[in-house]
Protein backbone atom coordinates (compact mmCIF):
# COMPACT_ATOMS: atom_id res chain seq x y z
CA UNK A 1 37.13 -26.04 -25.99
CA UNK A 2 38.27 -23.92 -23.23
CA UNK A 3 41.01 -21.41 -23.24
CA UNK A 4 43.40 -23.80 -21.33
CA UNK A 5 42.54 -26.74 -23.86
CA UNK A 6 43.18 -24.31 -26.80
CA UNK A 7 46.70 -23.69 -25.43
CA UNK A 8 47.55 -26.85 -24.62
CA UNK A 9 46.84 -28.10 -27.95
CA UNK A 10 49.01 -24.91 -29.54
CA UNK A 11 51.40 -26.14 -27.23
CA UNK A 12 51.24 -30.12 -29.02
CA UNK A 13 52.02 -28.24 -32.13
CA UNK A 14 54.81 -26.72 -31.38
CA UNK A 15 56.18 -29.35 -29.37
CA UNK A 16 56.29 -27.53 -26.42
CA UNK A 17 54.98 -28.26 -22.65
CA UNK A 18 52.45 -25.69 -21.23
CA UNK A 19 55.53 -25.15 -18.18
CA UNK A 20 57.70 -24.40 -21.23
CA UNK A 21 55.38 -21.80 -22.11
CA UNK A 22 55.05 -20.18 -18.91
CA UNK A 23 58.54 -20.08 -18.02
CA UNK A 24 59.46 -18.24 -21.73
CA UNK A 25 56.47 -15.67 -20.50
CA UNK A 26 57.48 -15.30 -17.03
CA UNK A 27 54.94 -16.72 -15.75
CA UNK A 28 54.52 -18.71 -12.54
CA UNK A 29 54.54 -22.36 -12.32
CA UNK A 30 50.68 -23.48 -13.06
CA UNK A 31 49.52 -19.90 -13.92
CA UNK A 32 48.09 -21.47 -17.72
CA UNK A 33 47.17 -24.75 -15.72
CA UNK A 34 44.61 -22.29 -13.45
CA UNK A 35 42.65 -20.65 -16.71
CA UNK A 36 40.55 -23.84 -16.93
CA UNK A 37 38.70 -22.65 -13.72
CA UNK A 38 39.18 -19.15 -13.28
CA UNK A 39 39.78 -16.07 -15.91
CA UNK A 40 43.27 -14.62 -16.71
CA UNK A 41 43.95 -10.95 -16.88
CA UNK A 42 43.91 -9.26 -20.34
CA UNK A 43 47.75 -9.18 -20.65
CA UNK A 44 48.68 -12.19 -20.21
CA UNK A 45 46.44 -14.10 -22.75
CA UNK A 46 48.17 -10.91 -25.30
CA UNK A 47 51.01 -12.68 -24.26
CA UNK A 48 50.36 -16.27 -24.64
CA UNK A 49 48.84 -15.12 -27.82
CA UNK A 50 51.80 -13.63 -29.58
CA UNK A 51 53.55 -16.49 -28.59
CA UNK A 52 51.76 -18.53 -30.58
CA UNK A 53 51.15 -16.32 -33.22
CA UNK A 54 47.36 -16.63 -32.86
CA UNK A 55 44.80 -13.74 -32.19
CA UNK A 56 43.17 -13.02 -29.00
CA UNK A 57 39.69 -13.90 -30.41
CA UNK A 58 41.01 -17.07 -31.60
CA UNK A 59 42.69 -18.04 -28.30
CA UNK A 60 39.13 -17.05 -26.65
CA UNK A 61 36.88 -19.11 -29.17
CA UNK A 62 35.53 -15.32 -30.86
CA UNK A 63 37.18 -16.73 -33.94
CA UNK A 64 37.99 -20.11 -35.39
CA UNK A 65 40.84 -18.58 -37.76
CA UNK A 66 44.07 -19.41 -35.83
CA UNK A 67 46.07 -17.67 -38.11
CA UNK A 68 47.46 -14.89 -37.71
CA UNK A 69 50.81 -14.99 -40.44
CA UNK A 70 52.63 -12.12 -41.18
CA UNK A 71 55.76 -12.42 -43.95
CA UNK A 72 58.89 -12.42 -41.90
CA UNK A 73 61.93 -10.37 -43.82
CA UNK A 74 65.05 -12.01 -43.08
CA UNK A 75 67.02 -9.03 -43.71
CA UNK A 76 65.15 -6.93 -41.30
CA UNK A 77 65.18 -10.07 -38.79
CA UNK A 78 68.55 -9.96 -39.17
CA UNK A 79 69.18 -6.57 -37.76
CA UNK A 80 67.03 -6.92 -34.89
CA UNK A 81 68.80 -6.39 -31.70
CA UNK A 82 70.43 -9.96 -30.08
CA UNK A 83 67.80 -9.71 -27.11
CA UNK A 84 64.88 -10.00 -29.79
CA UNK A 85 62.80 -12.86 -29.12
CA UNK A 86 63.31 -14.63 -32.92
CA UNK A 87 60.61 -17.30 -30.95
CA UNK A 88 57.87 -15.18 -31.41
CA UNK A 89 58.29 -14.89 -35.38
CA UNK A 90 60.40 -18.21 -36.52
CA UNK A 91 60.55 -21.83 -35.41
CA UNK A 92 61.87 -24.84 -37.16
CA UNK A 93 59.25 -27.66 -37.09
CA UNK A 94 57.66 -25.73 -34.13
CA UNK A 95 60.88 -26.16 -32.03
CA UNK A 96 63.07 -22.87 -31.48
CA UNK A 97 65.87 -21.68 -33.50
CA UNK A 98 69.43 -22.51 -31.45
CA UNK A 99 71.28 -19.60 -31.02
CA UNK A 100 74.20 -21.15 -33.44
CA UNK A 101 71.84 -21.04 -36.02
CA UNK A 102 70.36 -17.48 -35.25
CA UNK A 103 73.84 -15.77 -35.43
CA UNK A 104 74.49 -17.51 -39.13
CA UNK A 105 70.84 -15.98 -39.99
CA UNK A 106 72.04 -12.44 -38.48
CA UNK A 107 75.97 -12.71 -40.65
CA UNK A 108 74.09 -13.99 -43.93
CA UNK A 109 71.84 -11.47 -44.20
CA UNK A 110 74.10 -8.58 -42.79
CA UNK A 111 76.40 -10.11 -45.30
CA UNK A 112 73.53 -9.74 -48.66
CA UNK A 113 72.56 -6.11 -47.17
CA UNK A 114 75.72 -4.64 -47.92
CA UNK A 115 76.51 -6.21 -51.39
């Protein structure tokens, strides 16, 4: 499986479209589409990478261990900065958390840190 396959199909799982992708990275329109013919620079498969939460190697077919989970701590989640991309660490059944829901995250835990 190519690189562009591999991404696509993280994409599936997460119920996400490969232009979804590339617009939350800043990328242009087809950029992803293009790495089934020609080679992407280094930072951008980083990128696509920690968006997915899967290793370089893995995205590259070096390794066949997608994973790549860290434990998340809520509490220091939820004293993150409000421009921290929460996509990158959470999801909820592989779609985004709404901002609504982010905020109750941030005043729950803010809330259990100072008890």
């Amino acid at each position: 499986m190519d690189l562009y396959e591999k991404i696509k199909e993280l994409a599936s799982q997460k119920n996400v479209s490969i232009r979804q992708v590339e617009e939350k990275l800043g990328f242009a329109n087809g950029t992803i589409r293009q790495w089934g013919r020609k080679n992407p620079g280094v930072n951008k498969v980083k990128d696509v990478a920690k968006y997915f939460n899967v290793s370089v190697d893995y995205l590259l077919g070096l390794d066949e261990d997608e994973s790549t989970t860290q434990t998340v701590d809520l509490a220091e989640l939820a004293n993150k900065p409000k421009d921290f991309d929460w996509d990158s660490v959470l999801s909820v059944g592989g779609k985004p958390i709404p901002e609504e829901d982010k905020e109750i995250i941030r005043r729950l835990f803010a809330h259990k840190l100072s008890d």
